[in-house]
PDB file of N, CA and C in Angstrom:
ATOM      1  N   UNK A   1      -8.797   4.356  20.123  1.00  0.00           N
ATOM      2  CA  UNK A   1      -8.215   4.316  18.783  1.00  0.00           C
ATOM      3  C   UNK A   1      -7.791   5.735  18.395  1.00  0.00           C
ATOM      4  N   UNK A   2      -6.876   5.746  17.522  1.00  0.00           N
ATOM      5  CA  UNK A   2      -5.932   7.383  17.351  1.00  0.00           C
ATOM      6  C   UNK A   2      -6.890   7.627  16.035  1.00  0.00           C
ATOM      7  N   UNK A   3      -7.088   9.266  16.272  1.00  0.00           N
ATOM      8  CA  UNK A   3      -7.563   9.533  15.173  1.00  0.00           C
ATOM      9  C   UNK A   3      -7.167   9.597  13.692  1.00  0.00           C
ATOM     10  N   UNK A   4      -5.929   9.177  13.280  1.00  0.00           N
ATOM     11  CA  UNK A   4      -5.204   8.426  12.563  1.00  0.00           C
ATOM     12  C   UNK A   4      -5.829   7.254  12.148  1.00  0.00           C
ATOM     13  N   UNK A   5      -5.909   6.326  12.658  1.00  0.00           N
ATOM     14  CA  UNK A   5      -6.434   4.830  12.117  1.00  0.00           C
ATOM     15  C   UNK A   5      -7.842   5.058  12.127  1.00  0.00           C
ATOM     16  N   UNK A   6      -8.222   6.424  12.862  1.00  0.00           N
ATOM     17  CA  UNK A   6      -9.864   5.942  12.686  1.00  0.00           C
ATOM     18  C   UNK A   6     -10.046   7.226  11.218  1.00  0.00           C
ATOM     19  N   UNK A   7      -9.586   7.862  11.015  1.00  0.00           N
ATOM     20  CA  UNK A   7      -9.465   8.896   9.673  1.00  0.00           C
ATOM     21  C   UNK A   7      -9.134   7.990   8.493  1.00  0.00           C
ATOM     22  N   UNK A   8      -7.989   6.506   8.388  1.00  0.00           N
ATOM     23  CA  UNK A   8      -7.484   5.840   7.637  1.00  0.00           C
ATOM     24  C   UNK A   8      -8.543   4.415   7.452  1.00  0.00           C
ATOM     25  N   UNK A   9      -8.938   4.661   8.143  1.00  0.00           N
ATOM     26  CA  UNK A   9     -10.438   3.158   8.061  1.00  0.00           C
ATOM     27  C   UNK A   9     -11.467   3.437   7.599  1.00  0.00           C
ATOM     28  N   UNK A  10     -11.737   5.280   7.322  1.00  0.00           N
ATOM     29  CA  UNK A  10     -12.988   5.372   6.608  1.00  0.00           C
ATOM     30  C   UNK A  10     -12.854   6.164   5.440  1.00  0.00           C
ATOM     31  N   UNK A  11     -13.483   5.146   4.672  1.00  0.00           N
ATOM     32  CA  UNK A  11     -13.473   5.142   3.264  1.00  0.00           C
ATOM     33  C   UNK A  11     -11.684   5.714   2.283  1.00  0.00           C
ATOM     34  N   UNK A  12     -11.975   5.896   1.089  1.00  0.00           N
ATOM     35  CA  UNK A  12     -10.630   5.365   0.059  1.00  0.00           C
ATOM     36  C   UNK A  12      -9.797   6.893   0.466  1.00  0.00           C
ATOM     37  N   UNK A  13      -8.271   6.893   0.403  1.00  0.00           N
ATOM     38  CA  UNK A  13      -7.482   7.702   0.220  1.00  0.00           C
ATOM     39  C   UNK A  13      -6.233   7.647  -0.722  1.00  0.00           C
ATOM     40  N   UNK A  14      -6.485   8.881  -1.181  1.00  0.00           N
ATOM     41  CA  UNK A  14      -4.616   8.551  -1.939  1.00  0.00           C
ATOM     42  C   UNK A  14      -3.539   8.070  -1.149  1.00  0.00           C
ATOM     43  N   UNK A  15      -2.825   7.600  -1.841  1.00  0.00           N
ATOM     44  CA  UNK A  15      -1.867   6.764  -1.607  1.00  0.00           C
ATOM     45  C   UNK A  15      -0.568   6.786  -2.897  1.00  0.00           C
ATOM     46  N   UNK A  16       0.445   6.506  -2.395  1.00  0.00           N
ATOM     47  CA  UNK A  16       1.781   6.276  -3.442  1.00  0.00           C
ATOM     48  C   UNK A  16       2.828   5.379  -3.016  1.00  0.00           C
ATOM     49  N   UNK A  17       3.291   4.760  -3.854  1.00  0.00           N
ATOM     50  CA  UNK A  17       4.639   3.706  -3.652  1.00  0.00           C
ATOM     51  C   UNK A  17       5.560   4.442  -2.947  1.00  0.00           C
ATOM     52  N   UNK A  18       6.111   4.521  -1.903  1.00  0.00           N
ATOM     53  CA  UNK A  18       7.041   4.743  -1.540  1.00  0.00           C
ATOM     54  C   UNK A  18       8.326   3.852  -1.365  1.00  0.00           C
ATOM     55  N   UNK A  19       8.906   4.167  -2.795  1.00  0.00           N
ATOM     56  CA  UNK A  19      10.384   3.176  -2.326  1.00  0.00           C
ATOM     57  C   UNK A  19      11.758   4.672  -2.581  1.00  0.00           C
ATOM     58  N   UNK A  20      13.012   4.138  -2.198  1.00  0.00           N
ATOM     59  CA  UNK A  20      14.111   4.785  -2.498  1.00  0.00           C
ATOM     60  C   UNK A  20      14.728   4.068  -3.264  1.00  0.00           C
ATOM     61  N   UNK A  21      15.722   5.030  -3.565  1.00  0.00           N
ATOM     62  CA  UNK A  21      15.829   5.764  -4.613  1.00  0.00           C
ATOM     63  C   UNK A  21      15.199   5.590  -6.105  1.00  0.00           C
ATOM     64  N   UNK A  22      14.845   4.565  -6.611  1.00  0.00           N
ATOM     65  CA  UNK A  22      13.894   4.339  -7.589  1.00  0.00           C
ATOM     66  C   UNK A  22      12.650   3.837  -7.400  1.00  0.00           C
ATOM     67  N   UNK A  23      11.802   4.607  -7.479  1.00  0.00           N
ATOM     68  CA  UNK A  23      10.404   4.026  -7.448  1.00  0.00           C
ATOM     69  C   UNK A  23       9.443   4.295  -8.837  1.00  0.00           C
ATOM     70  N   UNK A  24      10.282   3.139  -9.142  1.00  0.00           N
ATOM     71  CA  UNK A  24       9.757   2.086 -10.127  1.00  0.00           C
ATOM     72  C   UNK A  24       8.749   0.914 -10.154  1.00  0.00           C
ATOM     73  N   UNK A  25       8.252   0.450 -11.202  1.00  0.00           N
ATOM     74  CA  UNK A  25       7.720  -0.984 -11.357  1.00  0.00           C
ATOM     75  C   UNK A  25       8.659  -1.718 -10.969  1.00  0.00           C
ATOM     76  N   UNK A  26       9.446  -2.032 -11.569  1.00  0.00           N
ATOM     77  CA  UNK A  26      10.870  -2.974 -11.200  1.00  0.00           C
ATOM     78  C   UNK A  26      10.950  -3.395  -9.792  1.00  0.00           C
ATOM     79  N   UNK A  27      11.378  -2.189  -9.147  1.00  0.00           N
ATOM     80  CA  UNK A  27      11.530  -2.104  -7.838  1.00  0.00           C
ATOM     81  C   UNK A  27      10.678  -2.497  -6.943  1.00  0.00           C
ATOM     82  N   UNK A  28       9.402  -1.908  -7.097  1.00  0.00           N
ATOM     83  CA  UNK A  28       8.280  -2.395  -6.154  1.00  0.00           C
ATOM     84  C   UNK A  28       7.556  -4.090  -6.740  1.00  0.00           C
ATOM     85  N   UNK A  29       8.201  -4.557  -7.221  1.00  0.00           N
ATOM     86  CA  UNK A  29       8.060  -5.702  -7.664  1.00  0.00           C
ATOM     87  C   UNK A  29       8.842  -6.517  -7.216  1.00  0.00           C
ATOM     88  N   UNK A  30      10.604  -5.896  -7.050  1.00  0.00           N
ATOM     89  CA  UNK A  30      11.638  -6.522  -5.712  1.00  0.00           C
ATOM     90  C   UNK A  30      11.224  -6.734  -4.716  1.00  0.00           C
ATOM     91  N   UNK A  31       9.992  -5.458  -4.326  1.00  0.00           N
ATOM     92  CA  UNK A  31       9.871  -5.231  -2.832  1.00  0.00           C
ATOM     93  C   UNK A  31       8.817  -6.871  -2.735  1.00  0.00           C
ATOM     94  N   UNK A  32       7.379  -6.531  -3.344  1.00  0.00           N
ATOM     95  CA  UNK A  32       6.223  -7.928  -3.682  1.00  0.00           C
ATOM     96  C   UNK A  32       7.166  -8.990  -3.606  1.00  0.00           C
ATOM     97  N   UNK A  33       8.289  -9.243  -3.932  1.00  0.00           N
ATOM     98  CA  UNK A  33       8.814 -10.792  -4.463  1.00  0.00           C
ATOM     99  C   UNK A  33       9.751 -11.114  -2.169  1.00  0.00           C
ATOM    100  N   UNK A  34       9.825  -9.711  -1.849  1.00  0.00           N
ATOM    101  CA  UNK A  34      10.160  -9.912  -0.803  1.00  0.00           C
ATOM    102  C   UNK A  34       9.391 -10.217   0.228  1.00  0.00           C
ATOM    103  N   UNK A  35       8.371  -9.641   0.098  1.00  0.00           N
ATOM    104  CA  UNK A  35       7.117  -9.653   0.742  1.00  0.00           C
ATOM    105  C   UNK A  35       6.425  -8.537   1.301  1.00  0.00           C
ATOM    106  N   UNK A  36       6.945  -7.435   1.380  1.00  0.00           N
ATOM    107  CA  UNK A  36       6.630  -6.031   1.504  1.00  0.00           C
ATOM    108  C   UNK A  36       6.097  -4.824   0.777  1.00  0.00           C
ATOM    109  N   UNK A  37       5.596  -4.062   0.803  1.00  0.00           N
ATOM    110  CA  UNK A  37       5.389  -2.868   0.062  1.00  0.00           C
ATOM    111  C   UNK A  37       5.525  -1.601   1.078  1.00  0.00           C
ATOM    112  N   UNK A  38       6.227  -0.352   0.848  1.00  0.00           N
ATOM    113  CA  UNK A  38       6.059   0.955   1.893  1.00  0.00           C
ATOM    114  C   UNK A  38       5.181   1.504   0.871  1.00  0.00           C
ATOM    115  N   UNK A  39       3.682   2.233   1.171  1.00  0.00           N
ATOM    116  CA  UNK A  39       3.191   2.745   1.298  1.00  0.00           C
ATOM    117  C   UNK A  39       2.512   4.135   2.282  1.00  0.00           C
ATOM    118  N   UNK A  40       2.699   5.215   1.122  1.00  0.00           N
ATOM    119  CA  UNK A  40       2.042   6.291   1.824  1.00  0.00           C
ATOM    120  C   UNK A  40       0.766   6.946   1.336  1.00  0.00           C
ATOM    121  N   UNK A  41       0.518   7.028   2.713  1.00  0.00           N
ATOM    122  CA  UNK A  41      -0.897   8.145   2.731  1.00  0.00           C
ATOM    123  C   UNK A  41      -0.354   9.608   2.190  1.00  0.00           C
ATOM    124  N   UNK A  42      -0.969  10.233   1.318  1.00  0.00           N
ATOM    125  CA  UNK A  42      -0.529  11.103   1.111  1.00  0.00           C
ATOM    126  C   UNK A  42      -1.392  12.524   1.772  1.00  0.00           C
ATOM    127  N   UNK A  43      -2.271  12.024   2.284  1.00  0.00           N
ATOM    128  CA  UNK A  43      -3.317  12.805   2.393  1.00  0.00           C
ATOM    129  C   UNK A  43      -3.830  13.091   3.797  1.00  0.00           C
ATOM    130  N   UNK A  44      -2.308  12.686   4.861  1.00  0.00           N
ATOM    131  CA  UNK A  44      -2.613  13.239   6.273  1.00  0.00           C
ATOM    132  C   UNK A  44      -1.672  14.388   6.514  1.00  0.00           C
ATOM    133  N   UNK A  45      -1.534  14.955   7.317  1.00  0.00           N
ATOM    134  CA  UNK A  45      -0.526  15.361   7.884  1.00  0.00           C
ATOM    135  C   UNK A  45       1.105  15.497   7.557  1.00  0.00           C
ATOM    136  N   UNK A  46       1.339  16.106   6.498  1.00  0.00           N
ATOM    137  CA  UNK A  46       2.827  15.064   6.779  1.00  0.00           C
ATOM    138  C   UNK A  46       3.093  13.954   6.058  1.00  0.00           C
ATOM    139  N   UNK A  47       2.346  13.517   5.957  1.00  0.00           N
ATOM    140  CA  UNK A  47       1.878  11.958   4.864  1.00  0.00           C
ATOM    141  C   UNK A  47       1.882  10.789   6.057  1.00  0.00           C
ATOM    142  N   UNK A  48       1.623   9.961   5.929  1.00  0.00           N
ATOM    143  CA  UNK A  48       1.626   8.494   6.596  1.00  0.00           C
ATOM    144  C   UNK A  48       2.473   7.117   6.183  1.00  0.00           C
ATOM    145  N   UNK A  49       3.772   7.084   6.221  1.00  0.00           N
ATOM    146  CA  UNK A  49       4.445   6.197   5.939  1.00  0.00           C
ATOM    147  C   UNK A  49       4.335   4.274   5.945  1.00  0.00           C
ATOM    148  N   UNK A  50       3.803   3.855   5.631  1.00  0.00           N
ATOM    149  CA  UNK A  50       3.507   2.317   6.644  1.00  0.00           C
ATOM    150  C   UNK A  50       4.351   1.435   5.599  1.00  0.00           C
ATOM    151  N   UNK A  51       5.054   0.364   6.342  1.00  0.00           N
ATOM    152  CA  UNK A  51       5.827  -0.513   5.953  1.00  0.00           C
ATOM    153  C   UNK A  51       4.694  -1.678   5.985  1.00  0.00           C
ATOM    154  N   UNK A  52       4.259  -2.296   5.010  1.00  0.00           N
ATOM    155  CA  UNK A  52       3.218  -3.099   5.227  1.00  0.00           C
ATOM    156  C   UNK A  52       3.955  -4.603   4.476  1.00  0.00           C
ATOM    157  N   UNK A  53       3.680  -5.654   5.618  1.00  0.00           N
ATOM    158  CA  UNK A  53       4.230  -7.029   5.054  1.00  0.00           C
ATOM    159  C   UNK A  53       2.382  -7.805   4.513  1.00  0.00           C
ATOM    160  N   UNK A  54       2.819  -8.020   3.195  1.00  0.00           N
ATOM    161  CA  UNK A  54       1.891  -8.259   2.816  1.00  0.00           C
ATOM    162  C   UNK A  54       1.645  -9.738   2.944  1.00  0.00           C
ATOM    163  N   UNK A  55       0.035  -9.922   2.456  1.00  0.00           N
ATOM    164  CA  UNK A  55      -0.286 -11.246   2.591  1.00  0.00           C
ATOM    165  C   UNK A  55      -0.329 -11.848   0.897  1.00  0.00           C
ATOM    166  N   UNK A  56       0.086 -12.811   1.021  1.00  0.00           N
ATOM    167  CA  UNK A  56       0.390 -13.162  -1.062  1.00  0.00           C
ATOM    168  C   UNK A  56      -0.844 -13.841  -1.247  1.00  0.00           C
ATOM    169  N   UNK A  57      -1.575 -14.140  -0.250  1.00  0.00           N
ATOM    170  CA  UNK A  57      -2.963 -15.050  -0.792  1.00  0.00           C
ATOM    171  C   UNK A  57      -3.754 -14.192  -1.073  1.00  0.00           C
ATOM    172  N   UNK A  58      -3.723 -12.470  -0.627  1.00  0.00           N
ATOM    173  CA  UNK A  58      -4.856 -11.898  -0.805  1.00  0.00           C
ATOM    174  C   UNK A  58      -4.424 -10.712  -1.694  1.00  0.00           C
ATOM    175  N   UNK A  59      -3.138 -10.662  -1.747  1.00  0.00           N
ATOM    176  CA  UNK A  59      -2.242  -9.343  -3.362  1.00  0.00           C
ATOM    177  C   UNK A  59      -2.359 -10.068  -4.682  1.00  0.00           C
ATOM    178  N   UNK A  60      -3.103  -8.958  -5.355  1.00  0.00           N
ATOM    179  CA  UNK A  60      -3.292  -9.312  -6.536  1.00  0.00           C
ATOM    180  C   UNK A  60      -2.493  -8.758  -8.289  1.00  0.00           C
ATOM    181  N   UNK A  61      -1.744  -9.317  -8.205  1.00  0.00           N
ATOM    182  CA  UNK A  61      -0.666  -9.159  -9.757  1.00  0.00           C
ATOM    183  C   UNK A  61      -1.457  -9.433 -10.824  1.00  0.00           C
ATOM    184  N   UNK A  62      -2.528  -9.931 -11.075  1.00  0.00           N
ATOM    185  CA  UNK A  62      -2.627 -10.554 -12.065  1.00  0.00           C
ATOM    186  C   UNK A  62      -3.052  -9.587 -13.592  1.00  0.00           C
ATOM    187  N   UNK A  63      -3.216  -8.012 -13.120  1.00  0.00           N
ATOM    188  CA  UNK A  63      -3.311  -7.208 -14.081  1.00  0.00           C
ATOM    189  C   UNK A  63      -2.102  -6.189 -13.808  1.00  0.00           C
ATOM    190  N   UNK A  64      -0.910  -6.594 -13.953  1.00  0.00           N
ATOM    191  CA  UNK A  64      -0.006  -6.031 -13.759  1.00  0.00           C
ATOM    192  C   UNK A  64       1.210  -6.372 -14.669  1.00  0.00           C
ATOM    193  N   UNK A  65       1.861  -5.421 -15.441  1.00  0.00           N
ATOM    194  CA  UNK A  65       2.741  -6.088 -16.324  1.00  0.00           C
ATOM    195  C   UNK A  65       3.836  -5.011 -16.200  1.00  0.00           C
ATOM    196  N   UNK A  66       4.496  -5.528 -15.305  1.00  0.00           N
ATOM    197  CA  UNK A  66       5.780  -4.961 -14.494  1.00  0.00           C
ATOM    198  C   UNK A  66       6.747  -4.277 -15.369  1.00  0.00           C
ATOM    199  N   UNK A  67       7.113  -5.351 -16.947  1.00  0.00           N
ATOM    200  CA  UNK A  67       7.965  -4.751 -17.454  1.00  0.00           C
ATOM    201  C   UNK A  67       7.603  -3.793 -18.282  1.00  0.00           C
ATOM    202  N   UNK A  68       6.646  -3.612 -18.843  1.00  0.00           N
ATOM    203  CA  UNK A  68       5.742  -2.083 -19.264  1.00  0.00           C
ATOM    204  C   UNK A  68       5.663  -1.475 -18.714  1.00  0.00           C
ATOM    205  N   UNK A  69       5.484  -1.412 -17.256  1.00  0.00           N
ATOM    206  CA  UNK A  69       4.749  -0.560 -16.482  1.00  0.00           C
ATOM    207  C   UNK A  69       3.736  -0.436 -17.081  1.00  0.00           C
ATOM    208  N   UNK A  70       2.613  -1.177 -16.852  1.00  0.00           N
ATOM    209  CA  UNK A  70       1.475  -1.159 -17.052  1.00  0.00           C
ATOM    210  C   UNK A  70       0.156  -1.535 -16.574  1.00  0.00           C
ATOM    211  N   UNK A  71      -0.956  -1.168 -16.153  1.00  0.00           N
ATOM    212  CA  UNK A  71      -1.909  -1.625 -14.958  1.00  0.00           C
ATOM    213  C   UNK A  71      -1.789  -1.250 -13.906  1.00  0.00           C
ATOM    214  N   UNK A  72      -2.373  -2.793 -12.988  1.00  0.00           N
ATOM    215  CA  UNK A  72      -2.178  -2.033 -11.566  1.00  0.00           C
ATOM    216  C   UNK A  72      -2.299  -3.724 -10.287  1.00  0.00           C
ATOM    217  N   UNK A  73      -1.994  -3.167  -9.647  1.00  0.00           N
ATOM    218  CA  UNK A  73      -1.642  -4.066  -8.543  1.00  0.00           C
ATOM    219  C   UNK A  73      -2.552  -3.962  -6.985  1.00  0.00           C
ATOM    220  N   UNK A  74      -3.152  -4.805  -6.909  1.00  0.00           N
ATOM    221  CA  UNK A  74      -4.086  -4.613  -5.596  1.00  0.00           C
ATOM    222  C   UNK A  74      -3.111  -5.704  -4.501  1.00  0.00           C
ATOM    223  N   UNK A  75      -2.379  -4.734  -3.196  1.00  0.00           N
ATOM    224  CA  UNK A  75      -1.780  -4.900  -1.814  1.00  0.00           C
ATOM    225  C   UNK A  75      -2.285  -4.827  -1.170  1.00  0.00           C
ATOM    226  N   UNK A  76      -2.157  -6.265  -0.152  1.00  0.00           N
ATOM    227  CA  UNK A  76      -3.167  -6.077   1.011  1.00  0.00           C
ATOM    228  C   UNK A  76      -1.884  -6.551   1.689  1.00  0.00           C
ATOM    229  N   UNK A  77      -2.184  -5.570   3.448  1.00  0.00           N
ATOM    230  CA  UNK A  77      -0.828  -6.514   3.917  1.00  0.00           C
ATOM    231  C   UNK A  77      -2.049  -6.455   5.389  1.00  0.00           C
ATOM    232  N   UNK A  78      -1.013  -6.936   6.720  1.00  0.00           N
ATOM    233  CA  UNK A  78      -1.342  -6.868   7.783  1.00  0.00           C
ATOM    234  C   UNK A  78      -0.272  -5.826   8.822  1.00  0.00           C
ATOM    235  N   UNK A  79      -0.951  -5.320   9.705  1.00  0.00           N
ATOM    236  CA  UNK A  79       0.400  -4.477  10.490  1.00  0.00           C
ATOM    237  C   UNK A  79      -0.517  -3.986  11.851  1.00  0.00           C
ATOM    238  N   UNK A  80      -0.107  -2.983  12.461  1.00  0.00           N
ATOM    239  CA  UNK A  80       0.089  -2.909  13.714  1.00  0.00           C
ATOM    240  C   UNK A  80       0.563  -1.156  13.674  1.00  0.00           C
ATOM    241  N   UNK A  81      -0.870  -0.316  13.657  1.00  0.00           N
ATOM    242  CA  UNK A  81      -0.315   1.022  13.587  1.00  0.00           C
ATOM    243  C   UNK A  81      -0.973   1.796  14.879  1.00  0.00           C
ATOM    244  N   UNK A  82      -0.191   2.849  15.635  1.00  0.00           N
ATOM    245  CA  UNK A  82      -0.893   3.276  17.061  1.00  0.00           C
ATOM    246  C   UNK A  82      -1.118   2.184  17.689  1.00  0.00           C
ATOM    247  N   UNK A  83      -0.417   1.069  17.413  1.00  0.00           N
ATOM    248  CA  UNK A  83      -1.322  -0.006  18.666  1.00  0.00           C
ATOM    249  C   UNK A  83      -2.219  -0.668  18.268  1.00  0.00           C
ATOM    250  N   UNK A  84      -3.474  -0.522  16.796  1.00  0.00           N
ATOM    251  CA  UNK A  84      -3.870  -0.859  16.312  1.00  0.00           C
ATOM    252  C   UNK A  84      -3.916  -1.756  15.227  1.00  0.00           C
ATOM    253  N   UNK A  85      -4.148  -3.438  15.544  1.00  0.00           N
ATOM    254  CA  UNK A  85      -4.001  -4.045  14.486  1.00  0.00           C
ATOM    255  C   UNK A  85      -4.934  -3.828  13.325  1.00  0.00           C
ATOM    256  N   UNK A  86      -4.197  -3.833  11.904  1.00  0.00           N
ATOM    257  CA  UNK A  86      -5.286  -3.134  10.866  1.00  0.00           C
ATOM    258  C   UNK A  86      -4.744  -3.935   9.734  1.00  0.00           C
ATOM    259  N   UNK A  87      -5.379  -4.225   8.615  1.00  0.00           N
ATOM    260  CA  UNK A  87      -5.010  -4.604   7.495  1.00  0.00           C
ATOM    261  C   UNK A  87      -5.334  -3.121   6.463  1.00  0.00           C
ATOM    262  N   UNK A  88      -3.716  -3.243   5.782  1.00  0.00           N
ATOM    263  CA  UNK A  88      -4.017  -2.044   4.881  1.00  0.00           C
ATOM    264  C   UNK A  88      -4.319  -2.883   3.390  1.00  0.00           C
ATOM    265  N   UNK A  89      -5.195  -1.855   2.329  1.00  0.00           N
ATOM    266  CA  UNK A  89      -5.319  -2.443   1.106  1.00  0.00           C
ATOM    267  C   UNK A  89      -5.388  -0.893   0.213  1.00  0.00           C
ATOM    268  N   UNK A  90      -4.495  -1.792  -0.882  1.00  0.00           N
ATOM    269  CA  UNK A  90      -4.265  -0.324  -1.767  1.00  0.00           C
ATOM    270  C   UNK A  90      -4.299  -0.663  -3.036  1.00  0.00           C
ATOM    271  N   UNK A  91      -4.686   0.054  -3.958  1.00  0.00           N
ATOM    272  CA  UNK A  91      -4.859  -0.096  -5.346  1.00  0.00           C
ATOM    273  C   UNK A  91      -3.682   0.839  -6.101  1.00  0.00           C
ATOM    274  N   UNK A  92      -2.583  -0.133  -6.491  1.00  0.00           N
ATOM    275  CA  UNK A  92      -2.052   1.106  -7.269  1.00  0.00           C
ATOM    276  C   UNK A  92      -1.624   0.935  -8.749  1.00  0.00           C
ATOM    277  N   UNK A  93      -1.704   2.545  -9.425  1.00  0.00           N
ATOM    278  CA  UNK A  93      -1.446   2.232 -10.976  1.00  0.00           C
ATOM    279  C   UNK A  93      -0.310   2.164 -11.515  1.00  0.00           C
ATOM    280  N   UNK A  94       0.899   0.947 -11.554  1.00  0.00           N
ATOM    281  CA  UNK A  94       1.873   1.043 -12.533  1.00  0.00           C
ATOM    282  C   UNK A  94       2.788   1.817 -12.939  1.00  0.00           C
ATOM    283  N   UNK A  95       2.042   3.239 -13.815  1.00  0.00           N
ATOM    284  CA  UNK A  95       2.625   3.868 -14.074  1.00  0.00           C
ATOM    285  C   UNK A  95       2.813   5.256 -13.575  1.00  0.00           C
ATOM    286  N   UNK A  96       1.484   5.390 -12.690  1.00  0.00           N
ATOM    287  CA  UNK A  96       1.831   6.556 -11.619  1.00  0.00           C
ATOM    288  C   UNK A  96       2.166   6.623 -10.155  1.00  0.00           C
ATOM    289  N   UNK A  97       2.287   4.642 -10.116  1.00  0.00           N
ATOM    290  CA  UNK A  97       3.011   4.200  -8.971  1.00  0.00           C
ATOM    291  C   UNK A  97       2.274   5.173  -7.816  1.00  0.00           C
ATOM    292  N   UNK A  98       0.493   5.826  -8.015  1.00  0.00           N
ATOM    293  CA  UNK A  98      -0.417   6.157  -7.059  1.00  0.00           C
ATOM    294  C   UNK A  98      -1.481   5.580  -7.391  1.00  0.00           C
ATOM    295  N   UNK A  99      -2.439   5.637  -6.190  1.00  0.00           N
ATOM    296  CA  UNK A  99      -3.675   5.015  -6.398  1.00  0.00           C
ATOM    297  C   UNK A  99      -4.284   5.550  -5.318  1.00  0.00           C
ATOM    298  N   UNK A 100      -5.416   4.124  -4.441  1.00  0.00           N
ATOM    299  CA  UNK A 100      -5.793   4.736  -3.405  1.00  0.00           C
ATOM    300  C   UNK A 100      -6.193   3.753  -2.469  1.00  0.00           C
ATOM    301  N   UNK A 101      -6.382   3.779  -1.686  1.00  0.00           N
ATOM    302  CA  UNK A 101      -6.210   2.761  -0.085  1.00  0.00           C
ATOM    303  C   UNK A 101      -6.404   2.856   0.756  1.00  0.00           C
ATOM    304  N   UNK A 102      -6.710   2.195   2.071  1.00  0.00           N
ATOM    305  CA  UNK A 102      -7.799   1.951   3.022  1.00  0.00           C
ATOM    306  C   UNK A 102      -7.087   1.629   4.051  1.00  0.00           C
ATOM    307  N   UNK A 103      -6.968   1.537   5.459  1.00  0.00           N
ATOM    308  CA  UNK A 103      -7.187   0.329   6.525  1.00  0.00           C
ATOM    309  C   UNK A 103      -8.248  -0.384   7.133  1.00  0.00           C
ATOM    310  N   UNK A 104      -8.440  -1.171   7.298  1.00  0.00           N
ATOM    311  CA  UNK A 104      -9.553  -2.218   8.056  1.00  0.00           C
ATOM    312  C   UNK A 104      -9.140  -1.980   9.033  1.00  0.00           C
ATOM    313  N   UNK A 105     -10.289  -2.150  10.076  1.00  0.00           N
ATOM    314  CA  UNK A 105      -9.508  -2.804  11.808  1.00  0.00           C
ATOM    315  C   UNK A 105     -10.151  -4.360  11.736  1.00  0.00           C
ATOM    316  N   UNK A 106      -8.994  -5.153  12.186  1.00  0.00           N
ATOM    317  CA  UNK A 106      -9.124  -6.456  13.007  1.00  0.00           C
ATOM    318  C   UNK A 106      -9.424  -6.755  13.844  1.00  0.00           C
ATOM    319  N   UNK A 107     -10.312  -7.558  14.297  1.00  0.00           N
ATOM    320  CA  UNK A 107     -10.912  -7.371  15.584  1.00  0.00           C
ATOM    321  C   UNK A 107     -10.189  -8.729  16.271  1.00  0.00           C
TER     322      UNK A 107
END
């Protein structure tokens, strides 16, 4: 395992919405309705980019009020980083469109 996924599996890190050119509520709410979120690590190297296709049974909107920008949104997706299948999960706030987030490994 790369020391990457094994640095990103233990315990919480910052994290931020990464969308272009607006990264907005709005927007990352286009992205949720698509099924995706890009998320970055902000806190490796360089940062850590991951395109994560999320899972809708386990992302949680329900304290999230998009057109305020207000709250926050818990993303969980599944992916495939170094070779490593991992589920990422991230908590983020609304209005600073940062939070903080994890990978699991799948076994």
């Amino acid at each position: 395992m790369s020391e990457l996924v094994q640095n990103l599996s233990q315990g919480d890190h910052p994290v931020e919405i990464s969308i272009r050119p607006d990264r907005t509520a709005s927007a990352l709410k286009r992205c949720i309705d698509k099924g995706y979120a890009h998320i970055k690590f902000t806190g490796t190297r360089g940062g850590t980019d991951l395109y994560v296709p999320l899972v809708v049974d386990e992302t949680d909107l329900t304290t999230a009020d998009f057109e305020n920008e207000t709250g926050t949104v818990k993303l969980v997706g599944k992916l495939t980083l170094d070779y490593v299948p991992v589920r990422c999960l991230a908590v983020i706030d609304l209005q600073t469109m940062a939070g903080t987030g994890h990978l699991e490994l799948i076994a």
